[in-house]
C-alpha atoms as a PDB file:
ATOM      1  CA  UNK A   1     -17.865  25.439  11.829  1.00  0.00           C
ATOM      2  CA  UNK A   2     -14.584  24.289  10.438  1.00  0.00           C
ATOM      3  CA  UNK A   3     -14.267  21.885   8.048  1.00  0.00           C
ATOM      4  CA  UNK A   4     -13.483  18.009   8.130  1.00  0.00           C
ATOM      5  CA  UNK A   5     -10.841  16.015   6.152  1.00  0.00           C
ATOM      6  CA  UNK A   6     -12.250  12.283   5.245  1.00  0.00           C
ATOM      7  CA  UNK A   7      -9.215  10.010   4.327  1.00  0.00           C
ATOM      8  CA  UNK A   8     -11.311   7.897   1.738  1.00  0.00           C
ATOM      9  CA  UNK A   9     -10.015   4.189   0.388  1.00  0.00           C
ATOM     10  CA  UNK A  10     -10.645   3.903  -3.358  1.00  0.00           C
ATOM     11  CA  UNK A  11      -9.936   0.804  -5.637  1.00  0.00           C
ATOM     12  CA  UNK A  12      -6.606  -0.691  -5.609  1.00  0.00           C
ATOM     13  CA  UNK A  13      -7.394  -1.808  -8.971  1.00  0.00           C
ATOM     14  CA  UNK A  14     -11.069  -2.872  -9.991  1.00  0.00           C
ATOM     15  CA  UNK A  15     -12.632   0.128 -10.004  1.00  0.00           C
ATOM     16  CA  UNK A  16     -16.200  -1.745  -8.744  1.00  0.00           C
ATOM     17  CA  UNK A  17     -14.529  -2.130  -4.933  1.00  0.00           C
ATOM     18  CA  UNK A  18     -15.489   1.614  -4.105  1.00  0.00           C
ATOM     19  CA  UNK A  19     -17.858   1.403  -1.447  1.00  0.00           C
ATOM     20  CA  UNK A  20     -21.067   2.722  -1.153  1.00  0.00           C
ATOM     21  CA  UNK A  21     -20.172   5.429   1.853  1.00  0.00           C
ATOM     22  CA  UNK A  22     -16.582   6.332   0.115  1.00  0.00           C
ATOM     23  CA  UNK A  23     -19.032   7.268  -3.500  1.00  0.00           C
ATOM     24  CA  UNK A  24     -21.051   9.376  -1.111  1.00  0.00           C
ATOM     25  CA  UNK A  25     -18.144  10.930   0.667  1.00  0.00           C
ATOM     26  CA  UNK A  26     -16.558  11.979  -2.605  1.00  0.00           C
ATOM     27  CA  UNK A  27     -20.210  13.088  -4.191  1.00  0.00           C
ATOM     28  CA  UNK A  28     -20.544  15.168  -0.645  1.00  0.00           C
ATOM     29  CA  UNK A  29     -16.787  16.769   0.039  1.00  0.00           C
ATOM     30  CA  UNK A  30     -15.972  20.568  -1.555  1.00  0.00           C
ATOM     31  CA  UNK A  31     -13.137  18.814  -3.358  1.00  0.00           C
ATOM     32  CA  UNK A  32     -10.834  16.085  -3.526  1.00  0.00           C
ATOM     33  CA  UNK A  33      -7.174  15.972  -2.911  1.00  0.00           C
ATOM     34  CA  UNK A  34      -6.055  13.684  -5.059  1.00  0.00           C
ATOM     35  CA  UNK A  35      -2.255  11.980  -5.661  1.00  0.00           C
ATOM     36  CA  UNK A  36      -2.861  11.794  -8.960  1.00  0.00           C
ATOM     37  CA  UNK A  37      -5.584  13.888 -10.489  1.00  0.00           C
ATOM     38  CA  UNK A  38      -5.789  11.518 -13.643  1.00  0.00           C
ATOM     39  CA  UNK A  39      -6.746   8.284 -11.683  1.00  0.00           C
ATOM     40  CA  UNK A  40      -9.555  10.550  -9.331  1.00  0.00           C
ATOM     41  CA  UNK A  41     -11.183  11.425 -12.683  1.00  0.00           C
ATOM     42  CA  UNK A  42     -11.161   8.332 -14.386  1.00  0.00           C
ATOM     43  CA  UNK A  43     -12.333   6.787 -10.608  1.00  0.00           C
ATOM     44  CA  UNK A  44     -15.749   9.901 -10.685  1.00  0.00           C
ATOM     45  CA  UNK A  45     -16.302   8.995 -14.118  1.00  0.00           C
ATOM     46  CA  UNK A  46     -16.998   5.608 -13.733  1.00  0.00           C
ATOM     47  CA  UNK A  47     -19.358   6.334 -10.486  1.00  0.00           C
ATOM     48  CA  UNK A  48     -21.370   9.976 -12.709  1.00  0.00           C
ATOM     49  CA  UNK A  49     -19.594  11.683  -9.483  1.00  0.00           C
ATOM     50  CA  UNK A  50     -19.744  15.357 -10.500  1.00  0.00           C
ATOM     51  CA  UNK A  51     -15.771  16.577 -10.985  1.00  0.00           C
ATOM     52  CA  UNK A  52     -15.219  19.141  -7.866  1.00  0.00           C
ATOM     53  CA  UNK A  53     -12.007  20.825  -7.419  1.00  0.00           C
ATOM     54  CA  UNK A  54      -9.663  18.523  -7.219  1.00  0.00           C
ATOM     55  CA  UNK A  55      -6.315  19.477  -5.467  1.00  0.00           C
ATOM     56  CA  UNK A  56      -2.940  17.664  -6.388  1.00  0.00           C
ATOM     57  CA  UNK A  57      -0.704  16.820  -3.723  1.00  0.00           C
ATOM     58  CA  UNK A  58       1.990  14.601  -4.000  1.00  0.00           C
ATOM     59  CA  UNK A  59       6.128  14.212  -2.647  1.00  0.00           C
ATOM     60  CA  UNK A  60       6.783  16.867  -4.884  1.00  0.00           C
ATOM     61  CA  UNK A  61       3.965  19.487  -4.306  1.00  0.00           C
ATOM     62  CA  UNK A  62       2.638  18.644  -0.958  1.00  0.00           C
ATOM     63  CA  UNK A  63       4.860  21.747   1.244  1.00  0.00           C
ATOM     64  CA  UNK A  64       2.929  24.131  -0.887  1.00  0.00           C
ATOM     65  CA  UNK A  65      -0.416  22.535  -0.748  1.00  0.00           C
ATOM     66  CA  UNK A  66      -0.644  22.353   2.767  1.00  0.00           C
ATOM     67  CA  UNK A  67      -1.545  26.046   3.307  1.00  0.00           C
ATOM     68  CA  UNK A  68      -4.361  25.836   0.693  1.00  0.00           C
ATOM     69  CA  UNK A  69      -5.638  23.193   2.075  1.00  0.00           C
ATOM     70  CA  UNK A  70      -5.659  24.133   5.695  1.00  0.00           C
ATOM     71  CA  UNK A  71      -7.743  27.349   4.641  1.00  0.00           C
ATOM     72  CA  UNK A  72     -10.023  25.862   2.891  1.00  0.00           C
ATOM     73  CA  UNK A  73     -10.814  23.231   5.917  1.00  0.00           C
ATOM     74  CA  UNK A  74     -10.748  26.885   8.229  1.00  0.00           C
ATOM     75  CA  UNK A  75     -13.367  28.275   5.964  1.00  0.00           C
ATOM     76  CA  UNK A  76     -15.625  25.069   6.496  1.00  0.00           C
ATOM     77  CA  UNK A  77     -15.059  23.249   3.230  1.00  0.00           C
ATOM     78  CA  UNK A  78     -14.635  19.206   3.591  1.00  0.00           C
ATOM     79  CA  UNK A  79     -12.476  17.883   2.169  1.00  0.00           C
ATOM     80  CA  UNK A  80     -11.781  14.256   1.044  1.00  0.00           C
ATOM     81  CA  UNK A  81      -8.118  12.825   0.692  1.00  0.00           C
ATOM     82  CA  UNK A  82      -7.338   9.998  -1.904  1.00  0.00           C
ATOM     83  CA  UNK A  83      -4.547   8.275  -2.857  1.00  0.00           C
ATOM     84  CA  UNK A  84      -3.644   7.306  -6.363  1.00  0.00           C
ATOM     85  CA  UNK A  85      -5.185   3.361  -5.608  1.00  0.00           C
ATOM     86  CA  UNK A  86      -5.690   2.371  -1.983  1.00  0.00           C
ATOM     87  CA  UNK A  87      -5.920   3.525   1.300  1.00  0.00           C
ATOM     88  CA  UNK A  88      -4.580   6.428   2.121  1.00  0.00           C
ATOM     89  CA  UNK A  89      -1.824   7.018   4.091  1.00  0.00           C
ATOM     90  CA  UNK A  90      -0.307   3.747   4.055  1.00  0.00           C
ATOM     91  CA  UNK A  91       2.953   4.032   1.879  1.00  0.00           C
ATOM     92  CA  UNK A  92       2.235   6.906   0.379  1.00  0.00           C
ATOM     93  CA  UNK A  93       2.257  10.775   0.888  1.00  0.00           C
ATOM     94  CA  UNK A  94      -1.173  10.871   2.399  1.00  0.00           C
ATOM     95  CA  UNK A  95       0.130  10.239   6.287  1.00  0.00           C
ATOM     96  CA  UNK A  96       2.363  13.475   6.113  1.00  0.00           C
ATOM     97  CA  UNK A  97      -1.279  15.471   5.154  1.00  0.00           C
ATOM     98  CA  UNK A  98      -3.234  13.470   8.059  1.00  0.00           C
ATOM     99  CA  UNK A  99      -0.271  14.825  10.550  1.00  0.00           C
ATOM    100  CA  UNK A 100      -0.596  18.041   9.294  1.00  0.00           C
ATOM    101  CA  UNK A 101      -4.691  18.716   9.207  1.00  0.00           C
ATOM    102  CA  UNK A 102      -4.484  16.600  12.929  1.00  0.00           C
ATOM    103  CA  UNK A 103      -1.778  19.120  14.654  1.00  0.00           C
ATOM    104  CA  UNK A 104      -4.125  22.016  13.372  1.00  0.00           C
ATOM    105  CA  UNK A 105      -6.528  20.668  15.524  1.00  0.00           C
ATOM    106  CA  UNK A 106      -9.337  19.896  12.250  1.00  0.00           C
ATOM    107  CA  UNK A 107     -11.046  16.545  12.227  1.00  0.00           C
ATOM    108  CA  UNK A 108      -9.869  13.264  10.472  1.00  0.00           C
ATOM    109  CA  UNK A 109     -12.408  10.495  10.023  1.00  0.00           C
ATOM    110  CA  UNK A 110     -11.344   7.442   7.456  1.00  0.00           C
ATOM    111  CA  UNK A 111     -13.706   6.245   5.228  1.00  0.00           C
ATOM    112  CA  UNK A 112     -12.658   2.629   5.243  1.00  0.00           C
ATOM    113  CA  UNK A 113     -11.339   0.522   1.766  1.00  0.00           C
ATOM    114  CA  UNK A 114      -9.403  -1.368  -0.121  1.00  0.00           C
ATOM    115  CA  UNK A 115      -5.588  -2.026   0.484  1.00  0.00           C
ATOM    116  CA  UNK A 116      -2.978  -4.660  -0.928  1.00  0.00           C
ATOM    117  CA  UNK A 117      -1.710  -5.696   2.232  1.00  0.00           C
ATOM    118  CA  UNK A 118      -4.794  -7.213   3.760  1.00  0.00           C
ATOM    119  CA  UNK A 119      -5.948  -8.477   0.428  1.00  0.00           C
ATOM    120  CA  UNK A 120      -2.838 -10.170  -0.259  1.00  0.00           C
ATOM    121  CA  UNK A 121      -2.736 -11.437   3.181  1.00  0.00           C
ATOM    122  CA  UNK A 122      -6.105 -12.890   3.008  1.00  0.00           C
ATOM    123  CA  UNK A 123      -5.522 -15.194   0.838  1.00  0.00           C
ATOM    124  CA  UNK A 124      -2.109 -15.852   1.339  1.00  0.00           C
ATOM    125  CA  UNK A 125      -3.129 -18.784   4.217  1.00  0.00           C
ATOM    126  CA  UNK A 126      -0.380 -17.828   6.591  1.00  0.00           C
ATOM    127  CA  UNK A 127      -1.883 -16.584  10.353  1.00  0.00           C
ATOM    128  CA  UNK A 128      -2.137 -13.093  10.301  1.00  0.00           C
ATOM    129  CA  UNK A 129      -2.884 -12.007  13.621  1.00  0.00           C
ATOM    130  CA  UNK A 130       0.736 -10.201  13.380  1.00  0.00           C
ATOM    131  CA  UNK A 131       2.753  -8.977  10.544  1.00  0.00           C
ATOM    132  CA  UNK A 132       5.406  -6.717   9.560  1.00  0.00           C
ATOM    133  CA  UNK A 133       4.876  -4.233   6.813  1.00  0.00           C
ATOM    134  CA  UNK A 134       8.012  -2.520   5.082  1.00  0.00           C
ATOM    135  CA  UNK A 135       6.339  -0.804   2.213  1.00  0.00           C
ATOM    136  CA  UNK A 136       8.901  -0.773  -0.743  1.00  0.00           C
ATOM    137  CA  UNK A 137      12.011  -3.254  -0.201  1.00  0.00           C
ATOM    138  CA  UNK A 138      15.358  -0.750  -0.128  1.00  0.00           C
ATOM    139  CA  UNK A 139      16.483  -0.436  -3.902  1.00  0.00           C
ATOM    140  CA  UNK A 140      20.120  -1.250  -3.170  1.00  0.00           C
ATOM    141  CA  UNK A 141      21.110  -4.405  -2.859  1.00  0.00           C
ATOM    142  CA  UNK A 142      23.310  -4.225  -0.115  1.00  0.00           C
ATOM    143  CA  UNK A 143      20.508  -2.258   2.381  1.00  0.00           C
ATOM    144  CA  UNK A 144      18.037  -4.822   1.099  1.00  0.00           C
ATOM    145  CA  UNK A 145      19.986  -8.041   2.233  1.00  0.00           C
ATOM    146  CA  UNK A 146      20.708  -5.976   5.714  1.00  0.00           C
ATOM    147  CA  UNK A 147      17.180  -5.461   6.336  1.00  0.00           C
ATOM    148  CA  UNK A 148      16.673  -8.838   5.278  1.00  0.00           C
ATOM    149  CA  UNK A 149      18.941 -10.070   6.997  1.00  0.00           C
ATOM    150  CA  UNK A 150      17.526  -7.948  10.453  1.00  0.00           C
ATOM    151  CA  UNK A 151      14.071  -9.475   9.265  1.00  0.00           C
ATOM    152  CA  UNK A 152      14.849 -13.214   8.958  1.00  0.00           C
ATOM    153  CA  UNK A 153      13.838 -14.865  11.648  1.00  0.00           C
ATOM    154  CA  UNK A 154      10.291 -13.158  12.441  1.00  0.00           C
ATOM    155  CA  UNK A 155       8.021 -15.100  14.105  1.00  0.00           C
ATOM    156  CA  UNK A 156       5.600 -13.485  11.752  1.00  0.00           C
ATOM    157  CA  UNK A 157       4.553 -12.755   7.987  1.00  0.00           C
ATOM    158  CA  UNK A 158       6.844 -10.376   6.430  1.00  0.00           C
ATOM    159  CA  UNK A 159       4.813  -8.004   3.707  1.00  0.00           C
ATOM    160  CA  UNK A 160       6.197  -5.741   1.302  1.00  0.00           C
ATOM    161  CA  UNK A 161       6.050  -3.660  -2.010  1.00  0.00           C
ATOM    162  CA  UNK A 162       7.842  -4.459  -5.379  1.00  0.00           C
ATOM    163  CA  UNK A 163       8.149  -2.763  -8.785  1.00  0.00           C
ATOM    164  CA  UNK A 164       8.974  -5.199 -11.580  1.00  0.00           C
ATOM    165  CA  UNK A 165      11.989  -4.106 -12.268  1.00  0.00           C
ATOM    166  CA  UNK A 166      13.305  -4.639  -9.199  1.00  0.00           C
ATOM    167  CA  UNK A 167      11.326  -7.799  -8.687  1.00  0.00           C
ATOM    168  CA  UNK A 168      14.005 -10.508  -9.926  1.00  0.00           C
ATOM    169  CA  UNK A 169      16.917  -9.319  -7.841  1.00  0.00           C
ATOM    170  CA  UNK A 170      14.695  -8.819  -4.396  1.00  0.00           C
ATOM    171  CA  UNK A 171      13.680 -12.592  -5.183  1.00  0.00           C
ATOM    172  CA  UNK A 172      17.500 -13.452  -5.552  1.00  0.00           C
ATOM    173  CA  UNK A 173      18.536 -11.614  -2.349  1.00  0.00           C
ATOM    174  CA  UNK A 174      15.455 -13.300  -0.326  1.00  0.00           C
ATOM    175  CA  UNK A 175      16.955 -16.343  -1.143  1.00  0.00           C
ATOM    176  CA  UNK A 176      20.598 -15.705  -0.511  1.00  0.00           C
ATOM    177  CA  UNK A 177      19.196 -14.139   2.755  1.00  0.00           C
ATOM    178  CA  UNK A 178      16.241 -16.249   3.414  1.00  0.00           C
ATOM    179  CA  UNK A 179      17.158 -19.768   1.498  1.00  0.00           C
ATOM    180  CA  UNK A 180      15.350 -20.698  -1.483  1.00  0.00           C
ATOM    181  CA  UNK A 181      13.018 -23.093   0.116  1.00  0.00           C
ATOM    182  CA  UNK A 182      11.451 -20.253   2.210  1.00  0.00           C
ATOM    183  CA  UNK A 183       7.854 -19.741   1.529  1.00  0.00           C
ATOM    184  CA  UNK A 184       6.468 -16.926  -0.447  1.00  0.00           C
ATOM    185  CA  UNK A 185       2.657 -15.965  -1.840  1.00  0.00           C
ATOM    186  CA  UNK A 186       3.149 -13.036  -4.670  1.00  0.00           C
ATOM    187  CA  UNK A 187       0.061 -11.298  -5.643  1.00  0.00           C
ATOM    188  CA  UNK A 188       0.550  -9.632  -9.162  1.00  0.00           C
ATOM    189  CA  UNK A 189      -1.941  -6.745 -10.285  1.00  0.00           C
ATOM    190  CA  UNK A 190      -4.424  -7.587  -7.507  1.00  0.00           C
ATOM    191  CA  UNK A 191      -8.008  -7.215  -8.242  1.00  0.00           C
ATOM    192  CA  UNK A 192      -7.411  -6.370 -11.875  1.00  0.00           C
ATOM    193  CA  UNK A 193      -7.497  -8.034 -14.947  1.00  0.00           C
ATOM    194  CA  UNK A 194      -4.761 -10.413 -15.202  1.00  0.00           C
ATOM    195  CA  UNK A 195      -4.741 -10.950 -11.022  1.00  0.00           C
ATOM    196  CA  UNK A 196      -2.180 -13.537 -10.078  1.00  0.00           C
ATOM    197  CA  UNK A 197      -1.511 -14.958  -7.055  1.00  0.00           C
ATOM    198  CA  UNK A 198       1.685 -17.157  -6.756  1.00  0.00           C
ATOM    199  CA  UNK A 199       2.179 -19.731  -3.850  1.00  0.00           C
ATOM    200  CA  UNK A 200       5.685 -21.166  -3.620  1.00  0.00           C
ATOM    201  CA  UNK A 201       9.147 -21.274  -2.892  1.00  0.00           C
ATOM    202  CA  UNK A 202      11.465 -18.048  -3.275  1.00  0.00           C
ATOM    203  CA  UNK A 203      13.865 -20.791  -5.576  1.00  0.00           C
ATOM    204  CA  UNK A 204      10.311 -21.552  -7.800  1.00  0.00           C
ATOM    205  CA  UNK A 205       9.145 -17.634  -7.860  1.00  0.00           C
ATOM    206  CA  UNK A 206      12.516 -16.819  -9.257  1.00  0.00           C
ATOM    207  CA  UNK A 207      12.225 -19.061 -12.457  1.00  0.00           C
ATOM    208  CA  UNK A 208       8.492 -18.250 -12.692  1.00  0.00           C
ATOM    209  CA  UNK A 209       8.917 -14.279 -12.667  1.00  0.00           C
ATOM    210  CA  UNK A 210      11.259 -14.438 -15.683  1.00  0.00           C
ATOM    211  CA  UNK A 211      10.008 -10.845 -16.979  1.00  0.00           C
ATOM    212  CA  UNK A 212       7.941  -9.346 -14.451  1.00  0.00           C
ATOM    213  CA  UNK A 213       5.153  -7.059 -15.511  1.00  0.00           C
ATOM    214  CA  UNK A 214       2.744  -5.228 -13.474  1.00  0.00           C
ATOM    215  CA  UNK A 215       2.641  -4.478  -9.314  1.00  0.00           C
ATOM    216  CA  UNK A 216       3.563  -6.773  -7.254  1.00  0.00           C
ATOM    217  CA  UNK A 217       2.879  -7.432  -3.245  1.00  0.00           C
ATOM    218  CA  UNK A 218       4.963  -9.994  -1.311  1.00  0.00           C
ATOM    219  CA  UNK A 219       4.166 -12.010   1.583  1.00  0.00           C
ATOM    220  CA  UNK A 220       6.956 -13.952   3.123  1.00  0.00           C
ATOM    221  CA  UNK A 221       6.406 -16.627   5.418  1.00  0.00           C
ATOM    222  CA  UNK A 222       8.088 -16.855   9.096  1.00  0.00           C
ATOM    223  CA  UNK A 223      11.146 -19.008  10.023  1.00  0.00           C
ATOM    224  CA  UNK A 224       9.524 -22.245  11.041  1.00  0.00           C
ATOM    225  CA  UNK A 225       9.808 -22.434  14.835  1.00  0.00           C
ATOM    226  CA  UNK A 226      11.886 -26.090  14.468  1.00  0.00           C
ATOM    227  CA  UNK A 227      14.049 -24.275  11.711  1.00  0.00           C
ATOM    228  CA  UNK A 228      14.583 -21.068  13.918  1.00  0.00           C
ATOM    229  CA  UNK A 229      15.800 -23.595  17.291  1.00  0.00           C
ATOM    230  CA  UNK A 230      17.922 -24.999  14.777  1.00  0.00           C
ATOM    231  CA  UNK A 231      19.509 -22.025  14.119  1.00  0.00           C
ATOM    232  CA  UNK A 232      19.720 -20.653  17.502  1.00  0.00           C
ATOM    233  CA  UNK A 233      21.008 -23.639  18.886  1.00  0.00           C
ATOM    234  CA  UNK A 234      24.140 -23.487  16.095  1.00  0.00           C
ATOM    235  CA  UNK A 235      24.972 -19.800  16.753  1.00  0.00           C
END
């Protein structure tokens, strides 16, 4: 028998949204292949998990894990892939691992949990039914505005990554791109301690993220259908 690789959500912040079958999955697996070794520990500490061998892989590392990891899976172990907060796979290295173990032909089952996109999205009040995810906005400013600008008329939410230090000059391009008036819900260090969520105008998120700290997710609202005609109808 051949082992099996469980892609396991773990907290995206509050360290009490581990669910019940992801605890057992990670007390269960031969070890844990983690994106960040640090956060896995603190995240088995908290739940008296017993420390197995944990396995970094990460951008830098991951070509050389691969191998190890795909013998270990031949020899029968389980194995249980987390990310550094999240769902794996989704914006982070995890996806190129799930590619790999799937073309060898071992079996992938996800352990469902937590993820900033549908909890932002949840409470963001915007249908959701459809949406576009882009991960991290481009860091330049020019590819930014072009995707932007390639973006601005969705008939959909757009949702997307930010660091803070890039936060003040994404808002500015959404509203050269996007107008000022455009709505825009901003959840800031979701699920932890000082949890934010903003609900405004790009023009009023600009003056209120003065000096951004923390993570930020962004959830910009569609082109209003009479606001898109408009447009159309002018081109």
């Amino acid at each position: 028998m051949t082992g099996t690789l469980y892609v396991v959500g773990t907290p995206i912040g509050n360290l009490d949204d581990l669910s019940i079958r992801a605890a057992r999955t990670l007390r269960e697996v031969s070890a844990i292949v983690a994106e960040d070794t640090r956060t896995t520990r603190k995240l088995l500490d908290r739940y008296e998990i017993p420390v197995p061998v944990l396995i970094s892989y990460f951008v830098g590392n991951r070509k050389r894990r691969e191998p190890q990891i795909l013998a270990r899976l031949e020899a029968g172990d389980d194995l249980a892939l987390v990310s550094e907060a999240g769902t794996p796979g989704i914006n982070d290295p995890g996806s190129e691992l799930v590619q790999v173990v799937s073309a060898a032909e071992f079996e992938v089952v996800a352990i469902p949990g937590p993820s900033a996109v549908p909890t932002l999205l949840s409470v963001s009040g915007l249908p959701s039914d459809q949406y576009t995810f882009v991960g991290f906005l481009p860091r330049r400013t020019g590819e930014r505005s072009r995707l932007l600008e390639r973006l601005a008329e969705l008939e959909w939410p757009l949702v997307a990554f930010e660091s803070p230090h890039r936060l003040r000059s994404t808002l500015t391009d959404l509203a050269e791109v996007l107008g000022d008036d455009r709505l825009v819900i901003i959840g800031r260090e979701l699920t932890k301690r000082y949890e934010e969520v903003f609900r405004g105008s790009v023009g009023d998120a600009v003056k209120r993220f003065e000096r951004p700290r923390g993570e930020f997710t962004l959830v910009i609202a569609p082109l209003e259908k009479a606001e898109r005609r408009k447009r159309a109808l002018s081109k």
